[in-house]
C-alpha atoms as a PDB file:
ATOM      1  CA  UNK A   1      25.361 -13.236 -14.556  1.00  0.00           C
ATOM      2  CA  UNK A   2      21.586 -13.503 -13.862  1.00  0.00           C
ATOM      3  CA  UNK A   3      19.980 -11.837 -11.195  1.00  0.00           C
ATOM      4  CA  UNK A   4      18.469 -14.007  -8.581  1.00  0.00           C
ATOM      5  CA  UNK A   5      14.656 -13.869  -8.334  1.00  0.00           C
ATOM      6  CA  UNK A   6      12.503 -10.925  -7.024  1.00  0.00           C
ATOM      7  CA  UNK A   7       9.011 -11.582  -7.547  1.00  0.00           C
ATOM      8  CA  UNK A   8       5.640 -10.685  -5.918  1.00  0.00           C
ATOM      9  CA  UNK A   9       3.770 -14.010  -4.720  1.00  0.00           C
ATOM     10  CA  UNK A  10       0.835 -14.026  -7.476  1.00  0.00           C
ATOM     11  CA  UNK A  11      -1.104 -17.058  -6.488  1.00  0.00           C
ATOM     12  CA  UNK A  12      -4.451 -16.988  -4.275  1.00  0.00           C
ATOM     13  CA  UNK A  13      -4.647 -14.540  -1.105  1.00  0.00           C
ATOM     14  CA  UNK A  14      -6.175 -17.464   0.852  1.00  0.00           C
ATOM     15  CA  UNK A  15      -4.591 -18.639   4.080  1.00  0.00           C
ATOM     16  CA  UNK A  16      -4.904 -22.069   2.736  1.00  0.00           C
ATOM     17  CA  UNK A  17      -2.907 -21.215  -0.495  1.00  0.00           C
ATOM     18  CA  UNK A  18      -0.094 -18.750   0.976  1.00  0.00           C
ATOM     19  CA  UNK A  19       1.117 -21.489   3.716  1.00  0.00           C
ATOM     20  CA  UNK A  20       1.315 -23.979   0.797  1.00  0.00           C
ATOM     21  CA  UNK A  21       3.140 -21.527  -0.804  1.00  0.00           C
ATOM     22  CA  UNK A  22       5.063 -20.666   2.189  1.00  0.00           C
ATOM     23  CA  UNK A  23       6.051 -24.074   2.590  1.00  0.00           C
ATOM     24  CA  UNK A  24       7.165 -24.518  -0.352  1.00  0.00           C
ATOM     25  CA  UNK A  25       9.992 -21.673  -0.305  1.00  0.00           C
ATOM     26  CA  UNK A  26      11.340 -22.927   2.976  1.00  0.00           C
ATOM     27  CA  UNK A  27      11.718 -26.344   2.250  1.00  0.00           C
ATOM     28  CA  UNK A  28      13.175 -25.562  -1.187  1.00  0.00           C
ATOM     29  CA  UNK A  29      14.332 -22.660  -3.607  1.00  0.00           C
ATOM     30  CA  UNK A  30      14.069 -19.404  -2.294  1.00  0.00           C
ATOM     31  CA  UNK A  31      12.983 -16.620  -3.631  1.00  0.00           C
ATOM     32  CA  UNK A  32      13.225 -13.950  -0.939  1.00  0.00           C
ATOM     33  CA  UNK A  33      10.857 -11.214  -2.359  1.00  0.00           C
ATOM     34  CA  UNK A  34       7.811 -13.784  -2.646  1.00  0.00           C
ATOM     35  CA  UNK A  35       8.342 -15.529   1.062  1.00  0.00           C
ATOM     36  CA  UNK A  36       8.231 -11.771   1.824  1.00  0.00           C
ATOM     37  CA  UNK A  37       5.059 -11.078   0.465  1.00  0.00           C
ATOM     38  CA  UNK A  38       3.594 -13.949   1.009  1.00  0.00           C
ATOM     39  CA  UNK A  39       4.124 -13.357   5.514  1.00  0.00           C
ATOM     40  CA  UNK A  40       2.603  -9.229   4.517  1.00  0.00           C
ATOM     41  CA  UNK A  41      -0.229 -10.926   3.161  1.00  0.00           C
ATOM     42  CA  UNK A  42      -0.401 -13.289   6.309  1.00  0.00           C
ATOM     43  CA  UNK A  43      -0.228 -10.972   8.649  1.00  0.00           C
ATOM     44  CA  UNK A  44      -2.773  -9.308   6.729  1.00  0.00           C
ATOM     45  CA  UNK A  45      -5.557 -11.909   7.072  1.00  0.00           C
ATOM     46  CA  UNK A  46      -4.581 -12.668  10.623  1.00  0.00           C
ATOM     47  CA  UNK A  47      -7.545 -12.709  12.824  1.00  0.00           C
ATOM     48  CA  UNK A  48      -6.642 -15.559  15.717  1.00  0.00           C
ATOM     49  CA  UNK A  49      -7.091 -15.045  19.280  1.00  0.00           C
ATOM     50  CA  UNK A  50      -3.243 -14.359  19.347  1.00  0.00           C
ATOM     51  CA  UNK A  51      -3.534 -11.791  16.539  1.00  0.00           C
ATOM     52  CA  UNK A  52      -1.263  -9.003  17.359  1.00  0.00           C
ATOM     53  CA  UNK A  53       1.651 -11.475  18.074  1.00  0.00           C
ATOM     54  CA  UNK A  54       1.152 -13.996  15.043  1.00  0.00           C
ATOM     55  CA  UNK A  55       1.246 -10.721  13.055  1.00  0.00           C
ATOM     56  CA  UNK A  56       3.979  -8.947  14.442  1.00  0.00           C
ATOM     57  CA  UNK A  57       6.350 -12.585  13.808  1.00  0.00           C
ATOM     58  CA  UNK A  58       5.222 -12.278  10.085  1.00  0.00           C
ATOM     59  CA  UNK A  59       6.001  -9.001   9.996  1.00  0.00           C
ATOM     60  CA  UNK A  60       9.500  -9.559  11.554  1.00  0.00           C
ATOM     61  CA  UNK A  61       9.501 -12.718   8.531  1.00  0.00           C
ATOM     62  CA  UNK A  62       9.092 -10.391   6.236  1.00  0.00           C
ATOM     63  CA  UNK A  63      11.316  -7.651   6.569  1.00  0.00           C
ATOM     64  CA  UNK A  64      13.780 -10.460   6.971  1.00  0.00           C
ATOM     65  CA  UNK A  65      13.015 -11.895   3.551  1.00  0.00           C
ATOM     66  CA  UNK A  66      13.069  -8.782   2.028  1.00  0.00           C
ATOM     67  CA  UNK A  67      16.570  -8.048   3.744  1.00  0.00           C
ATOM     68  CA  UNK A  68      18.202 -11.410   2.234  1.00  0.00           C
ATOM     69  CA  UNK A  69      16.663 -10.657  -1.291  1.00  0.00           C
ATOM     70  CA  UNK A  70      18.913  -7.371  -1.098  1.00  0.00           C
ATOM     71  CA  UNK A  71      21.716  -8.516   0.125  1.00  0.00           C
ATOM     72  CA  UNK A  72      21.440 -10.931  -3.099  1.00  0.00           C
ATOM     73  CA  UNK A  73      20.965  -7.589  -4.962  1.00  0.00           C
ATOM     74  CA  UNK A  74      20.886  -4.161  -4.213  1.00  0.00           C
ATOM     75  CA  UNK A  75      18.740  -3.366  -7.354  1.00  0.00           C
ATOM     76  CA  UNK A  76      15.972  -5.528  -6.375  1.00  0.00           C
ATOM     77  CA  UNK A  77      12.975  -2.682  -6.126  1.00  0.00           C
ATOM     78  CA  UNK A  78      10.456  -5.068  -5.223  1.00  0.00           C
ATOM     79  CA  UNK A  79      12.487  -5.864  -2.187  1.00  0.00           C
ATOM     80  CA  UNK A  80      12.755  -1.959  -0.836  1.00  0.00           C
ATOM     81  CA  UNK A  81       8.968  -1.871  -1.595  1.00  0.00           C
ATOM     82  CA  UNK A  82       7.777  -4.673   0.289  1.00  0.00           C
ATOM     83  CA  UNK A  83      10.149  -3.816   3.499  1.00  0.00           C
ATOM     84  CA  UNK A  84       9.098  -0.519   3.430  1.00  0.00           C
ATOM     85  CA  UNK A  85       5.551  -2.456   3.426  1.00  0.00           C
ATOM     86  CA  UNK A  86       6.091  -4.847   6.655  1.00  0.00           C
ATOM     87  CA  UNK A  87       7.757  -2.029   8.549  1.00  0.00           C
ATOM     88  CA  UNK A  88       4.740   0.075   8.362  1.00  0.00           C
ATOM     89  CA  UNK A  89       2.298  -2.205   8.638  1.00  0.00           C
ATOM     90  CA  UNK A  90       4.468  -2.656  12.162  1.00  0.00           C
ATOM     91  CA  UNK A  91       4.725   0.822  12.682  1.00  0.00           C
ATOM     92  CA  UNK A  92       0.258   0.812  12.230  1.00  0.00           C
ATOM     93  CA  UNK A  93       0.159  -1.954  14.564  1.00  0.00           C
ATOM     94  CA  UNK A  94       1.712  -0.374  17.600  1.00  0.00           C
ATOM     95  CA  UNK A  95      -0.114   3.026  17.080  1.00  0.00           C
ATOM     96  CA  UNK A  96       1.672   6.491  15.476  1.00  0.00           C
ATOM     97  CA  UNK A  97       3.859   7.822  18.537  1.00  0.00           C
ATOM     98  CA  UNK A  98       5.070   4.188  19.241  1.00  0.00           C
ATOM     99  CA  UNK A  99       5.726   3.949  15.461  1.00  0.00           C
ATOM    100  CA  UNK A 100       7.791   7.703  14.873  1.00  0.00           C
ATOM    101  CA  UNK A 101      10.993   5.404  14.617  1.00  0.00           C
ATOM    102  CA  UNK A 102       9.228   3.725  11.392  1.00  0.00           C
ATOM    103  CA  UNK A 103       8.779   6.443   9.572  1.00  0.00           C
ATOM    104  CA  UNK A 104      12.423   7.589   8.495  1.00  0.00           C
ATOM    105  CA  UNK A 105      13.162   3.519   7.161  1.00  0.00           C
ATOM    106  CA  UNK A 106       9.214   3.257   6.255  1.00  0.00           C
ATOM    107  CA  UNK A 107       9.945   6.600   3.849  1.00  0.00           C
ATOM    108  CA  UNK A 108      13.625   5.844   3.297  1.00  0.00           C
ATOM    109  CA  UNK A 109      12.954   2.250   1.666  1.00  0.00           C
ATOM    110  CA  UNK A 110       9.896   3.372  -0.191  1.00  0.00           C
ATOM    111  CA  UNK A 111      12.514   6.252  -1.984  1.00  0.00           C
ATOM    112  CA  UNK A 112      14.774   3.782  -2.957  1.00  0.00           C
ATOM    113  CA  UNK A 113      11.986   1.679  -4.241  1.00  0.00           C
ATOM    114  CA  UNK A 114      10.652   4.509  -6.473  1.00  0.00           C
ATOM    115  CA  UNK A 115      14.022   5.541  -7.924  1.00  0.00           C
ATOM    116  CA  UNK A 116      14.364   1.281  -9.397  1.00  0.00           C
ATOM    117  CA  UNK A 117      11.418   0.570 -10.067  1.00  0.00           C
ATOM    118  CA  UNK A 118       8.216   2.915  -9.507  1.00  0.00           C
ATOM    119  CA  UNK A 119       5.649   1.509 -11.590  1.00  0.00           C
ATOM    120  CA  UNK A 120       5.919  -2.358  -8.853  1.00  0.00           C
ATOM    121  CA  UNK A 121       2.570  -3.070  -7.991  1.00  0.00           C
ATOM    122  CA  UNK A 122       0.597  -0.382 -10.093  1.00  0.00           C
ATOM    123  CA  UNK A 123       2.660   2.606  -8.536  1.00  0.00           C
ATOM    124  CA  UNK A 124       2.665   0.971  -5.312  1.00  0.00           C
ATOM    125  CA  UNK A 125       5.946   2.981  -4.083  1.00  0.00           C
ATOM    126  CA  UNK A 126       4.367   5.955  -4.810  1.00  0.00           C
ATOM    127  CA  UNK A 127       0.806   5.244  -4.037  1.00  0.00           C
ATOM    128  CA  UNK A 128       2.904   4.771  -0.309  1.00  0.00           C
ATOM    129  CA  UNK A 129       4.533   7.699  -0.277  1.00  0.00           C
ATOM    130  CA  UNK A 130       1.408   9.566  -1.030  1.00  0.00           C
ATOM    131  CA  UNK A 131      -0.627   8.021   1.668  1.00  0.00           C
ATOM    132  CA  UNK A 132       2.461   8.254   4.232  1.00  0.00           C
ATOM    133  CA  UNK A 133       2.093  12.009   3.752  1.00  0.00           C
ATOM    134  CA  UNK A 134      -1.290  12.092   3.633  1.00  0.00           C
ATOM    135  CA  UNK A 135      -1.564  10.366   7.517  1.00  0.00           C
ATOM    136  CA  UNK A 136       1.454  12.265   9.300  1.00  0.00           C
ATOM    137  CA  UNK A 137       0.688  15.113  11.016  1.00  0.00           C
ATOM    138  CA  UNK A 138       2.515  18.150   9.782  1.00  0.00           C
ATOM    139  CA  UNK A 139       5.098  18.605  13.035  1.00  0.00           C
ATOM    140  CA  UNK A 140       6.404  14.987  12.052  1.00  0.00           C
ATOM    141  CA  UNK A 141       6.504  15.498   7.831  1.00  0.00           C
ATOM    142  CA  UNK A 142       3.147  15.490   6.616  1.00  0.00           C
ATOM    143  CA  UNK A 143       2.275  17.404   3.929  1.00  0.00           C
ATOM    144  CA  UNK A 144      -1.024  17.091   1.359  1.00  0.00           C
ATOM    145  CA  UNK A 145       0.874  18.819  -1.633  1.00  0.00           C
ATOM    146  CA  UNK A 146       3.609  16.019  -1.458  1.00  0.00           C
ATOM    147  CA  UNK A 147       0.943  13.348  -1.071  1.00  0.00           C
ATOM    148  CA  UNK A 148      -0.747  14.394  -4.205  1.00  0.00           C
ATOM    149  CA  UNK A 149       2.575  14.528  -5.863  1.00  0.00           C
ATOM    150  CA  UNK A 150       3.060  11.089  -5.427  1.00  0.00           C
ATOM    151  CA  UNK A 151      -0.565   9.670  -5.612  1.00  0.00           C
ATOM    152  CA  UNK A 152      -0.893  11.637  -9.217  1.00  0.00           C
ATOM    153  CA  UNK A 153       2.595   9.712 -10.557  1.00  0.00           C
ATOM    154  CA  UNK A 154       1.052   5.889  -8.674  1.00  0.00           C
ATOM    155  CA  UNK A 155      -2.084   6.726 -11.893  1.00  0.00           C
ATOM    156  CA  UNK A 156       0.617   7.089 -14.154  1.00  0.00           C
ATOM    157  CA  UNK A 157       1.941   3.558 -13.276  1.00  0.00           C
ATOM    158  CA  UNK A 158      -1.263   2.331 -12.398  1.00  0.00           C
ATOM    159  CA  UNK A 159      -4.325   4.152 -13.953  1.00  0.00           C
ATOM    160  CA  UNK A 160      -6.665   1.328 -13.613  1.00  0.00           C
ATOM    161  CA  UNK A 161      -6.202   0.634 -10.053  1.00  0.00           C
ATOM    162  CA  UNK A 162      -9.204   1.836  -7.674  1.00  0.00           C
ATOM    163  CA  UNK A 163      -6.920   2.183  -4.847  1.00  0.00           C
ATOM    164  CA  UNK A 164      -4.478   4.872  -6.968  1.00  0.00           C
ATOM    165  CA  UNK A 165      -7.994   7.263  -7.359  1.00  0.00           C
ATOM    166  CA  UNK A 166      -9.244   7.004  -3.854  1.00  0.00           C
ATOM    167  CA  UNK A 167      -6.916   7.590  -2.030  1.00  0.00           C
ATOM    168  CA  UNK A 168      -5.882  10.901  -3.972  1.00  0.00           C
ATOM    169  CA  UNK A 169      -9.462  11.782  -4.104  1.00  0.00           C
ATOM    170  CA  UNK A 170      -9.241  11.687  -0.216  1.00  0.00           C
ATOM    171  CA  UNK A 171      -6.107  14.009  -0.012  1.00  0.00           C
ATOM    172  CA  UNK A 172      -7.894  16.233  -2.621  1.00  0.00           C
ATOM    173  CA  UNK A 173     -10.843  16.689  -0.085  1.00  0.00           C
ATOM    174  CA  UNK A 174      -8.298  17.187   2.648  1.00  0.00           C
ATOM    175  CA  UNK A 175      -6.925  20.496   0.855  1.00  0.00           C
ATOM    176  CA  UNK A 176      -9.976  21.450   0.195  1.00  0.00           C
ATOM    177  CA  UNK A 177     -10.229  20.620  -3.645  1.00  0.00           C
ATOM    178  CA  UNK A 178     -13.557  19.575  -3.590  1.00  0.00           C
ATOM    179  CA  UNK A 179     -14.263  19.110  -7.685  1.00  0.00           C
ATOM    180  CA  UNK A 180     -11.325  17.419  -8.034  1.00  0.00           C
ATOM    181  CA  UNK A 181     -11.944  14.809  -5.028  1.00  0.00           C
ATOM    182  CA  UNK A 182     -15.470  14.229  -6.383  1.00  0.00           C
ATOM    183  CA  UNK A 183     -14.258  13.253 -10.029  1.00  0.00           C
ATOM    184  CA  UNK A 184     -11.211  11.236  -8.873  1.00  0.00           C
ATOM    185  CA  UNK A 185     -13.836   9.031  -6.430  1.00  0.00           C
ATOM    186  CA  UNK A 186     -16.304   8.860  -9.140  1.00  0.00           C
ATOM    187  CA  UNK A 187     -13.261   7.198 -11.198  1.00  0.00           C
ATOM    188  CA  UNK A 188     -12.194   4.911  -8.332  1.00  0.00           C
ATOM    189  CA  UNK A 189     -15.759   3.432  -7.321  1.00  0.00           C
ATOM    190  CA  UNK A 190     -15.882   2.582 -11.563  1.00  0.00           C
ATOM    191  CA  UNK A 191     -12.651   1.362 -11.784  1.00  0.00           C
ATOM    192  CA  UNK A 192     -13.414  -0.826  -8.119  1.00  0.00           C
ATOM    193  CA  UNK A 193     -16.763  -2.295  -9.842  1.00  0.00           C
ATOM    194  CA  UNK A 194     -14.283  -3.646 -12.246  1.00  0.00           C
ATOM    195  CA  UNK A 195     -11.844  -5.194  -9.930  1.00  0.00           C
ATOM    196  CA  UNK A 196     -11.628  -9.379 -10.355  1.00  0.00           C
ATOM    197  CA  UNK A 197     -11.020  -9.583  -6.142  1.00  0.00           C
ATOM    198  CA  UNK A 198     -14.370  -8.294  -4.530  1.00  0.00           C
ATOM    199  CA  UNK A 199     -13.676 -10.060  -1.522  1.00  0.00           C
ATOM    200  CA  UNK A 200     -13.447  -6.528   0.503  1.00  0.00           C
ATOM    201  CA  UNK A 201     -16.390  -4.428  -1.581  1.00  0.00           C
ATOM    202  CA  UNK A 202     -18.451  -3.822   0.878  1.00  0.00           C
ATOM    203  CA  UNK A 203     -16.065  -1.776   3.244  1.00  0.00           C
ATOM    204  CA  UNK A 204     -14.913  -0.197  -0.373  1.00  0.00           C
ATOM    205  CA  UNK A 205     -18.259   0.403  -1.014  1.00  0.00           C
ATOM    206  CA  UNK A 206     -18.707   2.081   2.847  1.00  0.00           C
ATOM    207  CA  UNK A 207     -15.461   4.592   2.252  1.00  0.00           C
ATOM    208  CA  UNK A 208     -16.508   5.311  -0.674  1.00  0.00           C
ATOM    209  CA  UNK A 209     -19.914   6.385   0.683  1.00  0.00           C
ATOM    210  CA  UNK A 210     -18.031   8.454   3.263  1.00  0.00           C
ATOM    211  CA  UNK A 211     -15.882  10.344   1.367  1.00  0.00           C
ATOM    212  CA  UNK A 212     -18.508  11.440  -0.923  1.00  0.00           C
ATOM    213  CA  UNK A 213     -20.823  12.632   2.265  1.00  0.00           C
ATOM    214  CA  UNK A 214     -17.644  14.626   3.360  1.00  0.00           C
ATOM    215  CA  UNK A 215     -17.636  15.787  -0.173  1.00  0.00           C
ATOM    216  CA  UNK A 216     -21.105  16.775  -0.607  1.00  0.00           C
ATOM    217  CA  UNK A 217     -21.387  18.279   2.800  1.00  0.00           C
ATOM    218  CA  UNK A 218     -18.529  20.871   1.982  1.00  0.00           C
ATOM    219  CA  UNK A 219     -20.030  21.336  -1.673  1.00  0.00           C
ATOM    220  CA  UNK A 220     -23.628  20.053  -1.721  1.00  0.00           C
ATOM    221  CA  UNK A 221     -24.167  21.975  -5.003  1.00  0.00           C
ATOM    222  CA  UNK A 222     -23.437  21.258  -8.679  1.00  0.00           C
ATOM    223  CA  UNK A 223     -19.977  24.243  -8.193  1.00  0.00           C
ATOM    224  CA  UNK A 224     -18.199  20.423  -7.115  1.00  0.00           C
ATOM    225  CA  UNK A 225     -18.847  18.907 -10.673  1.00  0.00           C
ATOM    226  CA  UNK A 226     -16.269  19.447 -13.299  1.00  0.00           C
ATOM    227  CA  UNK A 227     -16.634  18.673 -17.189  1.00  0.00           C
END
């Protein structure tokens, strides 16, 4: 018997296009994992008046969705990844001490998501993990050498995504592994030129700027380049 459906949403990330999308799935056949990514990526572009609310009732939407499409199947990878997604994008929203109760599910669903299917969304299950180590404090589970771990195996499923490189360049500088950081962001501003969506290069462009003053300001010579 076939599995039901479990896809990402792949059409335009306009607001326009995902609630004619959106629309689409309610009124008709449903499939759970792309109604789910299509409210992340709503609550993503949110910006109303009534932002904090609209975003927290996709959120809720979403982890919803992504609840039905594994009850339909318990194998469904993209399912674990994307709740794992929409409950820390809530746990973001209300700040880190009003989100601790996020963090066991957040890590929890991203584990099962990288034991299915690991290389969903360029390595995005691990590319989570990593940064979900990378922000926690070490009293509540943080811990650099797991966030490189993970951020090192999201290049193996992803090596041509910008996102995969920067963000391990940025837990390289925060051990201290200066030649190392400096390389990997080198990697992720070329691999970023070549990115089709551009429609957030200029704050790329501004982190990436950032990270490399850090860089340079712990290692301003030429004992930070490698070969």
């Amino acid at each position: 018997m076939a599995q039901p459906s479990c896809q990402f949403y792949s059409g335009e990330k306009t607001l326009a296009a995902l609630q004619e999308r959106q629309a689409v799935l309610v009124n008709g056949d449903i499939d759970p994992c792309e109604l789910a990514n299509i409210y992340y990526q709503l609550a993503k572009i949110t910006s109303s008046p009534q932002a904090t609310v609209v975003k927290n009732h996709y959120l809720e939407q979403c982890i919803e969705s992504a609840e039905r499409a594994i009850q339909q199947n318990s194998r469904a990878g993209t399912a674990y990844f994307l709740r794992g997604l929409c409950l820390g994008r809530q746990g973001e929203s209300h700040g880190l001490w009003s989100s601790l109760k996020i963090i066991s599910p957040f890590r929890e669903n991203m584990e099962i998501a990288v034991k299915i299917a690991p290389g969903i969304d360029r390595g995005g299950p691990h590319r989570a993990l990593g940064r979900l180590y990378y922000k926690l404090p070490g009293l509540l589970g943080g811990d650099l050498e797991e966030s490189i771990y993970h951020l090192q195996q999201s290049i193996k499923f992803g090596p041509g995504y910008w996102e995969n490189h920067y963000f391990l360049a940025a837990s390289y500088f925060s051990w201290s592994r200066y030649a190392e950081a400096k390389n990997t962001l080198a990697q992720a501003m070329i691999l970023s030129a070549q990115d089709p969506d551009q429609s957030d290069a200029p704050e790329r462009q501004q982190n990436f700027e950032d990270l490399m003053d850090s860089i340079n300001a712990q290692c301003p010579d030429l004992s930070c380049s490698m070969n």
